[in-house]
Protein backbone atom coordinates (compact mmCIF):
# COMPACT_ATOMS: atom_id res chain seq x y z
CA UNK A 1 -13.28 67.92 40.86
CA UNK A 2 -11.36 64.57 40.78
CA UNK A 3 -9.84 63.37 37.30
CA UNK A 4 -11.50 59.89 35.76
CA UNK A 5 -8.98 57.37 34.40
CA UNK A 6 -9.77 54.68 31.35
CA UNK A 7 -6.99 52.08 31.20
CA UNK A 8 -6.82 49.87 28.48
CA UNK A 9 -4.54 46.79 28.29
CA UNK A 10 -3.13 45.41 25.07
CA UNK A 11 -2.03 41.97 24.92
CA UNK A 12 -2.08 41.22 28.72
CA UNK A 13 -4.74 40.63 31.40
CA UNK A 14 -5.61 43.12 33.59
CA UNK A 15 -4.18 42.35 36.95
CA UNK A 16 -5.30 43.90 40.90
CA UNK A 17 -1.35 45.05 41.02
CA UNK A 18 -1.63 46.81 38.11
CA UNK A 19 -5.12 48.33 38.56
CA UNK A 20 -3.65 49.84 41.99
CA UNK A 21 -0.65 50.98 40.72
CA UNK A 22 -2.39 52.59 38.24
CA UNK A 23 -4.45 54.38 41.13
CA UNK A 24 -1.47 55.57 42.88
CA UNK A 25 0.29 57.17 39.65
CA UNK A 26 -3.11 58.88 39.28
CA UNK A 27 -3.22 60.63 42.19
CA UNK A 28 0.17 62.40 41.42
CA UNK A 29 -1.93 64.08 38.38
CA UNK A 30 -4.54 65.57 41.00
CA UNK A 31 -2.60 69.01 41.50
CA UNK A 32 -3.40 69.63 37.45
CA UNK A 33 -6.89 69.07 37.81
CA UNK A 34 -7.83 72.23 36.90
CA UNK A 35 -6.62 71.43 33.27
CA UNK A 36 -7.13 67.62 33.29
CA UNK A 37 -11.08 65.94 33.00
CA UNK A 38 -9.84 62.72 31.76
CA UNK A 39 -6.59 60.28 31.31
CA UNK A 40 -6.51 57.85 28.79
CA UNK A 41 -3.64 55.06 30.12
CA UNK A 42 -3.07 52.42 27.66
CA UNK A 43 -0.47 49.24 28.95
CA UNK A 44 0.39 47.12 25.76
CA UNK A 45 2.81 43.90 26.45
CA UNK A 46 5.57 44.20 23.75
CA UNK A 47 7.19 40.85 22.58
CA UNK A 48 9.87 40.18 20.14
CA UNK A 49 8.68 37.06 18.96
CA UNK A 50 11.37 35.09 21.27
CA UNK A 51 12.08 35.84 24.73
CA UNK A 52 12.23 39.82 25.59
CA UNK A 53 9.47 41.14 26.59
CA UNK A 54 8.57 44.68 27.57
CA UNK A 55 5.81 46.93 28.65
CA UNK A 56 4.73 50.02 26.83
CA UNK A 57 2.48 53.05 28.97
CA UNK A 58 1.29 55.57 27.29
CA UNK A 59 -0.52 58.37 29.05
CA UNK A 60 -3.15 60.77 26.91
CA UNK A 61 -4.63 63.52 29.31
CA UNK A 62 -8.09 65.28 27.88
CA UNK A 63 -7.83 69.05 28.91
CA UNK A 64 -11.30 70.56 30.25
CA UNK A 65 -11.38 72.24 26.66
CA UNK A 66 -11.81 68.10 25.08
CA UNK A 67 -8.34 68.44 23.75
CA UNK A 68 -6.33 65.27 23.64
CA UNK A 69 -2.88 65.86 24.73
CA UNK A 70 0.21 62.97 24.79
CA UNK A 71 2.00 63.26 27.79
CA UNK A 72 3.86 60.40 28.42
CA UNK A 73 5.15 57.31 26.84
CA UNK A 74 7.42 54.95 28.69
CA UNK A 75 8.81 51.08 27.88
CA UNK A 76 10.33 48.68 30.33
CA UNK A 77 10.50 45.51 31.43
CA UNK A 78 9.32 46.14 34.72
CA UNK A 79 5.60 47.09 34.25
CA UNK A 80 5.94 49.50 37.35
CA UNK A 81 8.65 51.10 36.08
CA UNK A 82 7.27 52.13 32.85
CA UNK A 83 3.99 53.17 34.66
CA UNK A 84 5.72 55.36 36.62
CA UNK A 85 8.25 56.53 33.95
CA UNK A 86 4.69 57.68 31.93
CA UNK A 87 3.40 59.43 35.21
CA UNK A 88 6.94 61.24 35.69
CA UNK A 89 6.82 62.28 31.78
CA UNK A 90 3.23 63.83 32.09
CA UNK A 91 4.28 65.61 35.67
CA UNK A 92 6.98 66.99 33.93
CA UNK A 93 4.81 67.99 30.77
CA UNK A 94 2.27 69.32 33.00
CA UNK A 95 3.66 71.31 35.41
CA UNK A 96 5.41 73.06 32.88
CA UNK A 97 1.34 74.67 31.74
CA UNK A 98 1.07 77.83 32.86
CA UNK A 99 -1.83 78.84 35.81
């Protein structure tokens, strides 16, 4: 059984480079997919009203049970970097489930 994704972006277009990436952080979640149906990743574009701008991931997994579980939550200004900063949170989180 493969895990299904739903990204959602929040104040930024969707972009090919981020639609991949987002496919490649994915597949580090496949050895949990006996736990995992469904990831929620949300990518929201953070400004502070001048110049700095950031990128916010957050990663909600939904167990085979339905539960809704917060894995991982990352910021940076690099929009890879916080993706994968999310995915390294929810390994973490995840691997530490027992069976």
């Amino acid at each position: 059984m493969g895990i299904g994704m739903q990204v959602e972006y929040i104040g930024l277009a969707k972009t090919g480079h981020m639609e991949a990436e987002a496919g490649v952080q994915l597949v580090r979640l496949a050895e949990f997919a006996r736990h995992i149906g469904d990831c929620r990743l949300a990518i929201a574009a953070i400004y502070d009203g001048l110049t700095h701008f950031a990128y916010e991931v957050r990663l909600h997994v939904v167990t085979r049970a339905g539960e809704l579980i917060d894995v991982g939550n990352c910021m940076h200004s690099d929009f890879i970097e916080a993706m994968r900063g999310a995915f390294d949170l929810a390994v973490n989180e995840l691997s530490r489930w027992p069976g």
